[in-house]
C-alpha atoms as a PDB file:
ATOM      1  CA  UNK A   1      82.196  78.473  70.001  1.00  0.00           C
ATOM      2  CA  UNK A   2      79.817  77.526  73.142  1.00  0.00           C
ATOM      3  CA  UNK A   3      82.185  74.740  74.213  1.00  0.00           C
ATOM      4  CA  UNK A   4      85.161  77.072  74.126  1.00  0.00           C
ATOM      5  CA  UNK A   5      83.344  80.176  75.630  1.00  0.00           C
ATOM      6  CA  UNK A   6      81.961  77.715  78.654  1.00  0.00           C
ATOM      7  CA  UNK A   7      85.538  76.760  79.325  1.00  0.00           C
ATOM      8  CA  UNK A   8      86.476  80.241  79.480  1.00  0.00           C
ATOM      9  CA  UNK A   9      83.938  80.577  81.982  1.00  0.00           C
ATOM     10  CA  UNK A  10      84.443  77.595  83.877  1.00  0.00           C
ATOM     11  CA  UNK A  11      87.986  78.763  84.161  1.00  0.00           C
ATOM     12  CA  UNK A  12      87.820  82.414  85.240  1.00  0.00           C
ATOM     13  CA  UNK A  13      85.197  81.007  87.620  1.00  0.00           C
ATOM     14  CA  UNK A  14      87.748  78.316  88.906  1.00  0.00           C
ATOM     15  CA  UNK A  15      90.859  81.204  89.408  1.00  0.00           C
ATOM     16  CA  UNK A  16      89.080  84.048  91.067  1.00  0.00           C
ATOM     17  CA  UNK A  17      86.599  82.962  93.345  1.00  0.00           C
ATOM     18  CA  UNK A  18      83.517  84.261  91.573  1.00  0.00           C
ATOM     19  CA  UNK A  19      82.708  86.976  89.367  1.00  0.00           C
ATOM     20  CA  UNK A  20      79.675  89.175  88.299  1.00  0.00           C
ATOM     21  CA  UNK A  21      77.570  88.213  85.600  1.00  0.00           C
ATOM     22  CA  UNK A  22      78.193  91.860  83.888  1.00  0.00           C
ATOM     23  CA  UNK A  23      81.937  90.862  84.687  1.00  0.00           C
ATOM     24  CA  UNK A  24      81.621  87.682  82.668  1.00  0.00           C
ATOM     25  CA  UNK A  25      79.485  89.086  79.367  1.00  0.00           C
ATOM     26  CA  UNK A  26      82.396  91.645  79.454  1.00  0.00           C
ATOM     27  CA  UNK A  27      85.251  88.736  79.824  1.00  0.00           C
ATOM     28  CA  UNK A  28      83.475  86.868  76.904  1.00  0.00           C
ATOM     29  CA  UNK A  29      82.257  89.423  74.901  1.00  0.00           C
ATOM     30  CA  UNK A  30      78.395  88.370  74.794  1.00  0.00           C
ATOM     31  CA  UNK A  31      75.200  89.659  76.554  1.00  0.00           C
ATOM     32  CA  UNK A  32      73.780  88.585  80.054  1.00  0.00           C
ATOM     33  CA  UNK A  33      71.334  86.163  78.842  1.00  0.00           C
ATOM     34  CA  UNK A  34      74.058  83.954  76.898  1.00  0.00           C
ATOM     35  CA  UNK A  35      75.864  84.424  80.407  1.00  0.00           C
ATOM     36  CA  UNK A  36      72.971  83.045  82.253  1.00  0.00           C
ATOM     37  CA  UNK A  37      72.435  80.083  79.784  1.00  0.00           C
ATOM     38  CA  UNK A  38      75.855  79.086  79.611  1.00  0.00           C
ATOM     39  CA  UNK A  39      75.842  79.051  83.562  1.00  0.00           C
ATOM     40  CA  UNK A  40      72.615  76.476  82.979  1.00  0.00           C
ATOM     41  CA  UNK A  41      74.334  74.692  81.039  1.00  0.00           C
ATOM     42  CA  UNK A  42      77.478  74.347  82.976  1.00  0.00           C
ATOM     43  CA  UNK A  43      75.343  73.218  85.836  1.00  0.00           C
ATOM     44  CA  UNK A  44      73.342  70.486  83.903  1.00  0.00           C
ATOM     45  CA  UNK A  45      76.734  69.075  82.869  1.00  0.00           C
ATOM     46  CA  UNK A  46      77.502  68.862  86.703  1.00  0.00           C
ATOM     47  CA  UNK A  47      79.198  71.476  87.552  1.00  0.00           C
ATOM     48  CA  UNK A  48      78.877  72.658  90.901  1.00  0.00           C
ATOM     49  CA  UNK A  49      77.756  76.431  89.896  1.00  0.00           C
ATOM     50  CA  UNK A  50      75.268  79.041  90.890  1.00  0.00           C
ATOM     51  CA  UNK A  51      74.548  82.512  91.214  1.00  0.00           C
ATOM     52  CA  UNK A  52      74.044  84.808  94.268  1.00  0.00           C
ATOM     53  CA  UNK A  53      71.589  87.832  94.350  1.00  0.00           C
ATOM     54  CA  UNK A  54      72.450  90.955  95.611  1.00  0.00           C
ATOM     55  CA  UNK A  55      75.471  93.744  95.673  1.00  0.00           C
ATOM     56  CA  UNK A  56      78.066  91.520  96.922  1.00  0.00           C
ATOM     57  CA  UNK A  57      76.588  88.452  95.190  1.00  0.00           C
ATOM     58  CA  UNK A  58      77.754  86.718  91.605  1.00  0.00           C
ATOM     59  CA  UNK A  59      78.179  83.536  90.032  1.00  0.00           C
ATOM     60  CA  UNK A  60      81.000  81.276  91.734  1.00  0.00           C
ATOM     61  CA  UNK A  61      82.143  77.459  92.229  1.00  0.00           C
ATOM     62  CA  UNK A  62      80.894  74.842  95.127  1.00  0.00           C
ATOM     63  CA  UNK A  63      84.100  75.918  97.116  1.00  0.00           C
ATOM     64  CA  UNK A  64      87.237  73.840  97.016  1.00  0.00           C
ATOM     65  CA  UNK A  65      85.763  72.212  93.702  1.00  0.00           C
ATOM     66  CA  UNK A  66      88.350  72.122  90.876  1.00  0.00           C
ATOM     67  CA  UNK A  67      88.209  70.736  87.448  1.00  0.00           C
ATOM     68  CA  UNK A  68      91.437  69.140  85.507  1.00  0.00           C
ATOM     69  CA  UNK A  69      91.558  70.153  82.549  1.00  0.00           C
ATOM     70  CA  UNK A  70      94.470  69.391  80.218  1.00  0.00           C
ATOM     71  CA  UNK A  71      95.003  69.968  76.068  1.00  0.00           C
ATOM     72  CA  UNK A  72      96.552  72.871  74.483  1.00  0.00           C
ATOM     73  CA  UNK A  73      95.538  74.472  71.157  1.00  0.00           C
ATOM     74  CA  UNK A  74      98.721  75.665  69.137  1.00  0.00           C
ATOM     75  CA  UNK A  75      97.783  78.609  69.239  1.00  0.00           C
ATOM     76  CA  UNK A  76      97.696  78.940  73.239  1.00  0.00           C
ATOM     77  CA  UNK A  77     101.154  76.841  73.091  1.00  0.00           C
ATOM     78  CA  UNK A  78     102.481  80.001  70.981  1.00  0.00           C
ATOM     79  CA  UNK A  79     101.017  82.322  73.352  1.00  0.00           C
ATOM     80  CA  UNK A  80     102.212  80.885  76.581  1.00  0.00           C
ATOM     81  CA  UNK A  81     105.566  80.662  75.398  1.00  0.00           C
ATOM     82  CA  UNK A  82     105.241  84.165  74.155  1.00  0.00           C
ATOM     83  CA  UNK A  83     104.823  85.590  77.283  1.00  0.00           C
ATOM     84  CA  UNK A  84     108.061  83.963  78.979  1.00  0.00           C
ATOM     85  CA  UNK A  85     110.297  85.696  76.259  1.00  0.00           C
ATOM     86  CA  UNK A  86     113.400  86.650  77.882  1.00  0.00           C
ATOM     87  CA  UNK A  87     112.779  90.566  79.410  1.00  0.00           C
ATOM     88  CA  UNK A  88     110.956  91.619  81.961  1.00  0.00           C
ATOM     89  CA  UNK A  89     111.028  88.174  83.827  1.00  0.00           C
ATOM     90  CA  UNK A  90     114.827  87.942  83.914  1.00  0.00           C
ATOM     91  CA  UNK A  91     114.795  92.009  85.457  1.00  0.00           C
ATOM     92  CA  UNK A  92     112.501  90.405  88.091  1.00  0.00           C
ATOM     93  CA  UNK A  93     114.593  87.705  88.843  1.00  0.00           C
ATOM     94  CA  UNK A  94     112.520  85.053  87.307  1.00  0.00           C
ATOM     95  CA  UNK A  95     114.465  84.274  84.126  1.00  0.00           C
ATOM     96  CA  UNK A  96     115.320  80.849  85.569  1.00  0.00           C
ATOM     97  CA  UNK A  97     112.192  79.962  86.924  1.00  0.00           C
ATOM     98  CA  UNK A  98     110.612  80.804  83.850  1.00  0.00           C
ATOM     99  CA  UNK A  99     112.999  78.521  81.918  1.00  0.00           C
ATOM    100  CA  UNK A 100     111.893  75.774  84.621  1.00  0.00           C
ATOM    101  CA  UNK A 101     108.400  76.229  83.955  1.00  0.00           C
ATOM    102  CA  UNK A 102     108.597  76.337  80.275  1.00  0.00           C
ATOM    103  CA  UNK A 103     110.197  73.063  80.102  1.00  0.00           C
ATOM    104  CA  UNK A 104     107.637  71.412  82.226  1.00  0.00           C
ATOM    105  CA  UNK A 105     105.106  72.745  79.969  1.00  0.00           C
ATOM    106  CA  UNK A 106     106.723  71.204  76.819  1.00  0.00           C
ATOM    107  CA  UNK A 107     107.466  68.197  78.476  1.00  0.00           C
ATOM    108  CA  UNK A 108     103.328  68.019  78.906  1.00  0.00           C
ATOM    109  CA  UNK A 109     102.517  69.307  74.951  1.00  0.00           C
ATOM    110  CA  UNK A 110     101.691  66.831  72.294  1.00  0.00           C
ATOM    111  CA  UNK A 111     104.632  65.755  70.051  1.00  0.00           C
ATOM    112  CA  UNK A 112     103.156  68.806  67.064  1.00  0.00           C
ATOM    113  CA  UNK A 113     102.340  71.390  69.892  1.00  0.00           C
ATOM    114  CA  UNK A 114     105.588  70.966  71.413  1.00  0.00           C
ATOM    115  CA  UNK A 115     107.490  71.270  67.896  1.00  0.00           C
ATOM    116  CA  UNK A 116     105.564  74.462  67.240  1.00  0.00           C
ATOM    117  CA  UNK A 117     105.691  76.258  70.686  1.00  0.00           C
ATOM    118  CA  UNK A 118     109.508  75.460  70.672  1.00  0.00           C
ATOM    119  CA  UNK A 119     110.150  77.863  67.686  1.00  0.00           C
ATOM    120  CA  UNK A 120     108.769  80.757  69.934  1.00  0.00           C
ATOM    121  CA  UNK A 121     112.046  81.489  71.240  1.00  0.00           C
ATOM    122  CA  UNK A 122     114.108  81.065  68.203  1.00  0.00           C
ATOM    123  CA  UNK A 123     111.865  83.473  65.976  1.00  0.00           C
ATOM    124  CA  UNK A 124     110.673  86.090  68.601  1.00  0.00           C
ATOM    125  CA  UNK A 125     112.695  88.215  70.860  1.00  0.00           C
ATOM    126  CA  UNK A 126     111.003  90.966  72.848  1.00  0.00           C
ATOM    127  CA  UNK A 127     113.541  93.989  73.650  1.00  0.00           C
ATOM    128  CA  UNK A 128     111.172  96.684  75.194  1.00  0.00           C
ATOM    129  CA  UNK A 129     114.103  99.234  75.870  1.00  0.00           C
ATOM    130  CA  UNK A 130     114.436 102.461  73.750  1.00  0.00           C
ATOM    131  CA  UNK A 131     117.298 102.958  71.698  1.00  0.00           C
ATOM    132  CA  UNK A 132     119.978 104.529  73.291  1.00  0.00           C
ATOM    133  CA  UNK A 133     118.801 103.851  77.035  1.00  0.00           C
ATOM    134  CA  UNK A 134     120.337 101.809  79.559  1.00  0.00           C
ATOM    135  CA  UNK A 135     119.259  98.432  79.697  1.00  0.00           C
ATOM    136  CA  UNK A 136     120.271  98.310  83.726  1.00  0.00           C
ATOM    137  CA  UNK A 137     117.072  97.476  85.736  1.00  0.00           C
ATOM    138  CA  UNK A 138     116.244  99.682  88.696  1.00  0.00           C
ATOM    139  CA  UNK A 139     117.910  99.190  92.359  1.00  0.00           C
ATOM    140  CA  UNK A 140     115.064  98.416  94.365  1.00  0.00           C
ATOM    141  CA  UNK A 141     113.243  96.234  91.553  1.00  0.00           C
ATOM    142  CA  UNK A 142     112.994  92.976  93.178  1.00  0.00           C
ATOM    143  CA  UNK A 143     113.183  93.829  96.495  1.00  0.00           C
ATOM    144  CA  UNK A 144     109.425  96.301  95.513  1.00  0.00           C
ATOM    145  CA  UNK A 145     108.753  93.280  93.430  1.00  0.00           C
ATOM    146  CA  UNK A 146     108.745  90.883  96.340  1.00  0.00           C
ATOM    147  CA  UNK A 147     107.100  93.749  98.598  1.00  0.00           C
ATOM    148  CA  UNK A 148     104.040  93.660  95.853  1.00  0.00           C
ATOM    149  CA  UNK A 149     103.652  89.953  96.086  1.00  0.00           C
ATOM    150  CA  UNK A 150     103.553  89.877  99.859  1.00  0.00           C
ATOM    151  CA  UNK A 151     101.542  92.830 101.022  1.00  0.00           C
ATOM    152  CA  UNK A 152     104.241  94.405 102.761  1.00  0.00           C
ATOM    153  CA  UNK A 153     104.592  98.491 103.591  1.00  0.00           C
ATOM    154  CA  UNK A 154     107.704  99.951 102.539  1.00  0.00           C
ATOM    155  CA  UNK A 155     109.369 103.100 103.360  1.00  0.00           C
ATOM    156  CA  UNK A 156     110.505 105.170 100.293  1.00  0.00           C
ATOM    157  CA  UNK A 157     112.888 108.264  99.740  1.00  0.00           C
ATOM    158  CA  UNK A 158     111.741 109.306  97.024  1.00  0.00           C
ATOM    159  CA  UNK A 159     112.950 112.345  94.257  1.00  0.00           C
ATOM    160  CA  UNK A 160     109.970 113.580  92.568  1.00  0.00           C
ATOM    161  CA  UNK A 161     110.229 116.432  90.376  1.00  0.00           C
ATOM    162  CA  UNK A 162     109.222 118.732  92.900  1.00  0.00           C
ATOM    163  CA  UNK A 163     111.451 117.586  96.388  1.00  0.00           C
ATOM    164  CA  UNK A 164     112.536 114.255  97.660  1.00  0.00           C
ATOM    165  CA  UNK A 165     110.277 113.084 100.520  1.00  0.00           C
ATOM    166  CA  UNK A 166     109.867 109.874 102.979  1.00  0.00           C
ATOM    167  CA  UNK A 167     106.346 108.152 102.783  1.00  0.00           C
ATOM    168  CA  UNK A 168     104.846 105.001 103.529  1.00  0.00           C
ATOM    169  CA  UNK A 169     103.305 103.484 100.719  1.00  0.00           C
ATOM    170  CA  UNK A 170     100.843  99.915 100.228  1.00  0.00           C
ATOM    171  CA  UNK A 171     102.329  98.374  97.120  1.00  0.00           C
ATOM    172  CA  UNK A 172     100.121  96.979  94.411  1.00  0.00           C
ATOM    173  CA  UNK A 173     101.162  96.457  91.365  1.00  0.00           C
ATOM    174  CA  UNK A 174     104.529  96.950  88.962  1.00  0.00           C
ATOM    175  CA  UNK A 175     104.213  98.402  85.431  1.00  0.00           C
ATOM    176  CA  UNK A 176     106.972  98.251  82.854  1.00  0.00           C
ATOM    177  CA  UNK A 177     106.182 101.405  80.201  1.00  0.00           C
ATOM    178  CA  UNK A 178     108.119 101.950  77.253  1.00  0.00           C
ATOM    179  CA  UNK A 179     111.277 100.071  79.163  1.00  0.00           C
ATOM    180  CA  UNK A 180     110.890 102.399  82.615  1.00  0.00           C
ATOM    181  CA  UNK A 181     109.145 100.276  85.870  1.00  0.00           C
ATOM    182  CA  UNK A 182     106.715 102.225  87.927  1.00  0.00           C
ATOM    183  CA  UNK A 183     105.513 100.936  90.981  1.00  0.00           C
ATOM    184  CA  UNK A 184     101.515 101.781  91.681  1.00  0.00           C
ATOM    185  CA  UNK A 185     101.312 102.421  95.556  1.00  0.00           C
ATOM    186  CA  UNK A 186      98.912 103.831  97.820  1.00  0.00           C
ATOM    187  CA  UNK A 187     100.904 106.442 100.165  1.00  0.00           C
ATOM    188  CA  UNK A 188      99.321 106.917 103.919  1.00  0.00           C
ATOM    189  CA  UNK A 189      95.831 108.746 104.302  1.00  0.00           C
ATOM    190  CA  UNK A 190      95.485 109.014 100.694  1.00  0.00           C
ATOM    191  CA  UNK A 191      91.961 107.184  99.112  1.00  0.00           C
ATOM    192  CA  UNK A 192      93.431 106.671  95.461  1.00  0.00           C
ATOM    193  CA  UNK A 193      97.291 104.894  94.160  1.00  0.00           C
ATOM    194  CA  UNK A 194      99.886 107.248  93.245  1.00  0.00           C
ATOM    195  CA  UNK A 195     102.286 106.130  90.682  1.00  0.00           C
ATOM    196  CA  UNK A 196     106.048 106.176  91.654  1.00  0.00           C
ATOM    197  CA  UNK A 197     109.165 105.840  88.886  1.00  0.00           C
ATOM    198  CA  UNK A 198     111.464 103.186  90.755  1.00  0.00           C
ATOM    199  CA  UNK A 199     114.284 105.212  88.996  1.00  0.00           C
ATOM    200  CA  UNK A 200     113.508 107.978  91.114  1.00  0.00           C
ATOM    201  CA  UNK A 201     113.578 105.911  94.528  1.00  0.00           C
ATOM    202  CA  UNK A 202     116.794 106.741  96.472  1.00  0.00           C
ATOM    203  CA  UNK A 203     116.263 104.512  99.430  1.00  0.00           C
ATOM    204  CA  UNK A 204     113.621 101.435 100.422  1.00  0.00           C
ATOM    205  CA  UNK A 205     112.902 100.183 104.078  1.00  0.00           C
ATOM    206  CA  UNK A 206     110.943  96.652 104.171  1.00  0.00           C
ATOM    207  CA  UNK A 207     108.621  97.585 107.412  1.00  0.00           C
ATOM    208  CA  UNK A 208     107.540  93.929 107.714  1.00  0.00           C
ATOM    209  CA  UNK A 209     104.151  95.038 108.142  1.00  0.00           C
ATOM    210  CA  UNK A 210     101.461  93.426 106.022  1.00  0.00           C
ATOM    211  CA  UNK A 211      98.074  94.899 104.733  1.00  0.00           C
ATOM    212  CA  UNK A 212      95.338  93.658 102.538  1.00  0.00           C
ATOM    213  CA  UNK A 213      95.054  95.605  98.919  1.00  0.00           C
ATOM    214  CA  UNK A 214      91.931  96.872  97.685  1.00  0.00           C
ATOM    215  CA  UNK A 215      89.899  93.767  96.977  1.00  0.00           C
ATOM    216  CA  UNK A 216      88.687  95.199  93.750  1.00  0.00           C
ATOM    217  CA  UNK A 217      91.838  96.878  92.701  1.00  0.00           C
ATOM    218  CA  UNK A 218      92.567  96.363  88.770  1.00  0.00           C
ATOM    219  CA  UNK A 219      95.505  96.922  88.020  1.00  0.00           C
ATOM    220  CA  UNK A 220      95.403  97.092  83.991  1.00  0.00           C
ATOM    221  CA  UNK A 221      92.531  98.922  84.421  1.00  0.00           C
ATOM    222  CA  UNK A 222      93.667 100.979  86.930  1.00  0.00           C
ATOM    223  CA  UNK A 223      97.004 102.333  84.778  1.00  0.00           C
ATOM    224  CA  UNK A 224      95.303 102.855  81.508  1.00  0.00           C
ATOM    225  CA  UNK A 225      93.005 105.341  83.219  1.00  0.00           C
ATOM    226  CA  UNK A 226      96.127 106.902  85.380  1.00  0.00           C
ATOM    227  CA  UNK A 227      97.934 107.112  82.071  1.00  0.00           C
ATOM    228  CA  UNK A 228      95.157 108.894  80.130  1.00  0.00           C
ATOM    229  CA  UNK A 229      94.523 111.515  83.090  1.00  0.00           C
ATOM    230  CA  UNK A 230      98.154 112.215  83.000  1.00  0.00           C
ATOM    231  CA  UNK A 231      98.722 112.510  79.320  1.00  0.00           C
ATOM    232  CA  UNK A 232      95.438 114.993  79.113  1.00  0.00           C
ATOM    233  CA  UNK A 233      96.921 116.686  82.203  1.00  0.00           C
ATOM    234  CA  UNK A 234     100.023 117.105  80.398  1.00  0.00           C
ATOM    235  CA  UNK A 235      98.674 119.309  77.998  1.00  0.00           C
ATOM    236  CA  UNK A 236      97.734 122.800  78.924  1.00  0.00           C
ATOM    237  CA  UNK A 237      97.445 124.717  75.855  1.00  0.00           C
ATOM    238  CA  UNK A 238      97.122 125.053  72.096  1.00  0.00           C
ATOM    239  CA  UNK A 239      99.365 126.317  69.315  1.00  0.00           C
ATOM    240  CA  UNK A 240      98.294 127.272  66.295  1.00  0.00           C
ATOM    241  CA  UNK A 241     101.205 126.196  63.025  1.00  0.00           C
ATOM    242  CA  UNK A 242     101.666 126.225  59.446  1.00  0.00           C
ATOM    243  CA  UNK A 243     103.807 123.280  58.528  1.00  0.00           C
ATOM    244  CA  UNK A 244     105.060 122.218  54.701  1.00  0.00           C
ATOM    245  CA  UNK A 245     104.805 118.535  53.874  1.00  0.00           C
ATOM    246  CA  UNK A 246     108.162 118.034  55.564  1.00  0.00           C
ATOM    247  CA  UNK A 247     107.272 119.985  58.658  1.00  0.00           C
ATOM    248  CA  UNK A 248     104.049 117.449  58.429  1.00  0.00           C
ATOM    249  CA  UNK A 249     105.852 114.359  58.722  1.00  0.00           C
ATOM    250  CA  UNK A 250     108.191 115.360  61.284  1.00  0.00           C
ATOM    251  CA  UNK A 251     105.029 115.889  63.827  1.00  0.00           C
ATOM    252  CA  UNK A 252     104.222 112.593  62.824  1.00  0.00           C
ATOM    253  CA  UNK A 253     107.423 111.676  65.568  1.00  0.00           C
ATOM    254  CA  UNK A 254     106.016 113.798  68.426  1.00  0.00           C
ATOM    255  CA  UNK A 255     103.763 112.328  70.988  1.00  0.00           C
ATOM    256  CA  UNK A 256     100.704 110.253  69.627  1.00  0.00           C
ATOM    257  CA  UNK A 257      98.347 113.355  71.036  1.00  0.00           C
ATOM    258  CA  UNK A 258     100.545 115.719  69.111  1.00  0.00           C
ATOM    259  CA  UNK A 259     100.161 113.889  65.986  1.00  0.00           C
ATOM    260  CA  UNK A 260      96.503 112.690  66.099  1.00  0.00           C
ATOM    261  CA  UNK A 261      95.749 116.578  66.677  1.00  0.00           C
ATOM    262  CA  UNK A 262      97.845 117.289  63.860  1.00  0.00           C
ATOM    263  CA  UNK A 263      96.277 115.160  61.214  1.00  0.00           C
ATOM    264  CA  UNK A 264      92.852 115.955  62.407  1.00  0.00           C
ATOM    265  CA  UNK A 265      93.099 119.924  62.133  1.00  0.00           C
ATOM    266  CA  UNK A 266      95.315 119.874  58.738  1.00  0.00           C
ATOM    267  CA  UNK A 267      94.188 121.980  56.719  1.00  0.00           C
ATOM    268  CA  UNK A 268      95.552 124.324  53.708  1.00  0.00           C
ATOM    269  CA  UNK A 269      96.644 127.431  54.194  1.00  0.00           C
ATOM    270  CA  UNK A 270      94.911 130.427  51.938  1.00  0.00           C
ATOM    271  CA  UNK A 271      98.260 132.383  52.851  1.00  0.00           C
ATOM    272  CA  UNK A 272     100.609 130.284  51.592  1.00  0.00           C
ATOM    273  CA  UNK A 273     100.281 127.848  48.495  1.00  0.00           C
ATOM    274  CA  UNK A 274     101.660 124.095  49.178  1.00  0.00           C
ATOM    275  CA  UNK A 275     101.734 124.719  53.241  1.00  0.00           C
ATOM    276  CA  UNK A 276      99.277 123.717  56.032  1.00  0.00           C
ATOM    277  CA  UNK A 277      97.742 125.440  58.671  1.00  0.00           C
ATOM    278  CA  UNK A 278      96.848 122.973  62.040  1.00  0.00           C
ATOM    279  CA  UNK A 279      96.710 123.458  65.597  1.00  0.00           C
ATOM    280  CA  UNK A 280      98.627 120.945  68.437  1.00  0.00           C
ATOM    281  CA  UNK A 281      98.390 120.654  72.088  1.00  0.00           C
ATOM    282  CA  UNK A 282     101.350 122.126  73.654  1.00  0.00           C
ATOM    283  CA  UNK A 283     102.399 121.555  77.542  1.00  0.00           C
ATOM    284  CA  UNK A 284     103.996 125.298  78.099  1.00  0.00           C
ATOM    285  CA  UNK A 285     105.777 127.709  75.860  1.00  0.00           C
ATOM    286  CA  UNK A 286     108.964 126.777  77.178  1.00  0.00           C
ATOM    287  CA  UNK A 287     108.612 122.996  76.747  1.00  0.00           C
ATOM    288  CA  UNK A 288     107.039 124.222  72.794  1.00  0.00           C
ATOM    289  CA  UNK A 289     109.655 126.086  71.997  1.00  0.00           C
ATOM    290  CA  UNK A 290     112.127 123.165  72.293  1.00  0.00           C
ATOM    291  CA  UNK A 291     110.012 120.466  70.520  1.00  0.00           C
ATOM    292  CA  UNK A 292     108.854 123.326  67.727  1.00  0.00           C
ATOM    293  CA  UNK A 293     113.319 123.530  66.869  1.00  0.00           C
ATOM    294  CA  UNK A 294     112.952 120.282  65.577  1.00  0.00           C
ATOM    295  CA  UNK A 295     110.864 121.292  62.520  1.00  0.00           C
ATOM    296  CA  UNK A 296     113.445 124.071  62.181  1.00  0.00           C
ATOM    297  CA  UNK A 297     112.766 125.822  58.833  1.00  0.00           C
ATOM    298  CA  UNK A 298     109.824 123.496  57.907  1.00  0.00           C
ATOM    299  CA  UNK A 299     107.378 125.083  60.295  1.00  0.00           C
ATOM    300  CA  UNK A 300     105.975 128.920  61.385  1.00  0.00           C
ATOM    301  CA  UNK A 301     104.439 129.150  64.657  1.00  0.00           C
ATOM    302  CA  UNK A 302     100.947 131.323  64.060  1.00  0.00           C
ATOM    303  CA  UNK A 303      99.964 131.831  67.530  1.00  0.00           C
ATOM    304  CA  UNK A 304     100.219 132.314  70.312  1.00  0.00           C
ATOM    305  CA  UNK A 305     102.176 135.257  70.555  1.00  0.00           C
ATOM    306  CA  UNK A 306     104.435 134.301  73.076  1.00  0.00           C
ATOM    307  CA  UNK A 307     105.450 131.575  71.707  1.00  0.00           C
ATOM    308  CA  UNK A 308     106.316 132.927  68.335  1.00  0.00           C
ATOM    309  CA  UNK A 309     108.578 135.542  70.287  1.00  0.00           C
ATOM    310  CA  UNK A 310     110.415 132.604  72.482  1.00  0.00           C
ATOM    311  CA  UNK A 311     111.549 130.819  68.852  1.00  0.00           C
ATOM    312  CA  UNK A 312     112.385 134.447  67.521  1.00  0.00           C
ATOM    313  CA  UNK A 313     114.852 134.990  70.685  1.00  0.00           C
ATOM    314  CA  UNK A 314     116.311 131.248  69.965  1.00  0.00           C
ATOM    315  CA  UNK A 315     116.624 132.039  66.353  1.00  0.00           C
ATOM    316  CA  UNK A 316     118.482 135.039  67.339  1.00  0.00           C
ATOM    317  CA  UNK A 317     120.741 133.750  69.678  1.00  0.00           C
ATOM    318  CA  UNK A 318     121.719 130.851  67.396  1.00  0.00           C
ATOM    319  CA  UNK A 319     122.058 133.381  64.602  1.00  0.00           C
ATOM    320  CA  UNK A 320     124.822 135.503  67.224  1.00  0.00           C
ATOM    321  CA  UNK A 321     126.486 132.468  67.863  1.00  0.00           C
ATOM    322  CA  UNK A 322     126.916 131.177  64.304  1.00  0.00           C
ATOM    323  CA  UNK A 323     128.078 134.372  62.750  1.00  0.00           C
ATOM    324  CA  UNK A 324     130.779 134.838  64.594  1.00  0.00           C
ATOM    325  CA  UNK A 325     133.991 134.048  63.210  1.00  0.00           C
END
């Protein structure tokens, strides 16, 4: 375990720079004094490591020192190979260089590492489009891709849900959700990213003008957060239901909010034997109303008022159109 856990160290030291010792024990998943001793030991093995007091300080590398370090578990065979599954690397343009790079890699595996990574591709296939959707990637995607890599402003028309606008944006990252790119960007004289749907871009201007991102912009990091404050944004009310067992499962398809909220607040009814009484989060009456026709018959709406009187109106339009002969 300490062998394996100093080579992880020794090689997130070796590809960024230098990094905290809180940054490590979180990396590795132990406390600051194991991170301190390993770093002792790494150093009385030779390694050219040390630490740096202060707010800007951390542990680093002698600079331009590099280790070469070769040997493949099975495991991380399997797990390299699973990340160049044919998807998101072919949208970016990088199918073939990925198919390049994987058969250096083999080449370099043992005989029974090789055999095993090789069976990646023939047993895994990673399709992360939703049924029914278009599997065509966006316009602009590799020319925002190539923008990302290389710093470079763009210009964007863009059709948000409120107006399309021109802006300047800093790209700084891609994300691929659910099958849909966004683009995480920092527009002009704004502090924080802004996320953009490259769906929704109508035009792109390359301004050939570089710029230096946020040297302790995390990505990952930065769109689970983004993600969470949107999907608790989303959210703006409460309804209050009684469901039967039928009208219980069928929540169970709505948003994971809607159905964690849902099994957390079941509870029978006293009014109505064999039903259940629970409260969701709803985003507006309107947008309730809609999802809520799905349970049709399954489900009575308890409060609030005005959404018990949108479904009535539906029911009774429905009911118009239907008995008409």
């Amino acid at each position: 375990m300490r062998a394996s856990r100093l080579l992880h160290i020794l090689m997130l030291l070796q590809t960024r720079g230098g990094l905290s010792a809180p940054a490590l024990a979180a990396a590795t998943e132990v406390s600051l004094r194991t991170i301190y001793r390993d770093v002792d030991h790494l150093s009385a093995a030779g390694v050219p490591v040390w630490a740096e007091p202060g707010r800007n300080g951390g542990i680093r590398l002698r600079e331009g020192w590099r280790t070469e370090l070769t040997g493949l578990t099975a495991a991380e065979a399997r797990a390299v190979f699973m990340t160049g599954l044919p998807g998101p690397a072919a949208e970016l343009g990088l199918g073939e260089a990925m198919s390049a790079a994987q058969l250096k890699l083999m080449a370099a595996l043992p005989a029974d590492a090789r055999a095993d990574a090789g069976r990646i591709a023939a047993r895994f296939y990673l399709d992360p489009i939703d049924w029914f959707r278009s599997t065509e990637p966006p316009r602009f995607l590799a020319a925002v891709a190539a923008a990302v890599w290389n710093g470079e402003r763009l210009r964007l028309r863009y059709e948000s849900w409120q107006r399309v606008s021109e802006r300047v944006v800093e790209p700084l990252g891609l994300v691929l959700k659910a099958g849909t790119w966004y683009l995480a960007a920092k527009a002009a004289g704004r502090a924080e990213p802004s996320v953009f749907r490259l769906a929704a871009i109508e035009a792109m201007t390359l301004l050939g003008e570089r710029f230096d991102p946020p040297p302790r912009f995390d990505l990952p990091a930065w769109w689970r957060a983004s993600a969470a404050r949107f999907e608790a944004g989303v959210y703006t009310a409460t309804a209050r239901l009684r469901v039967d067992e039928e009208g219980f499962k069928r929540l169970a398809h709505f948003t994971a909010q809607v159905a964690a909220a849902a099994a957390d607040s079941a509870e029978p009814s006293m009014l109505a034997e064999g039903w259940i009484e629970l409260t969701i989060p709803i985003e507006s009456v309107e947008h309730a109303a809609n999802a809520l026709l799905r349970l049709g018959e399954h489900a009575e709406v308890l409060a609030p008022a005005a959404l018990r009187e949108r479904l009535l109106a539906t029911a009774t339009r429905l009911t118009a159109i239907y008995a008409q002969r």
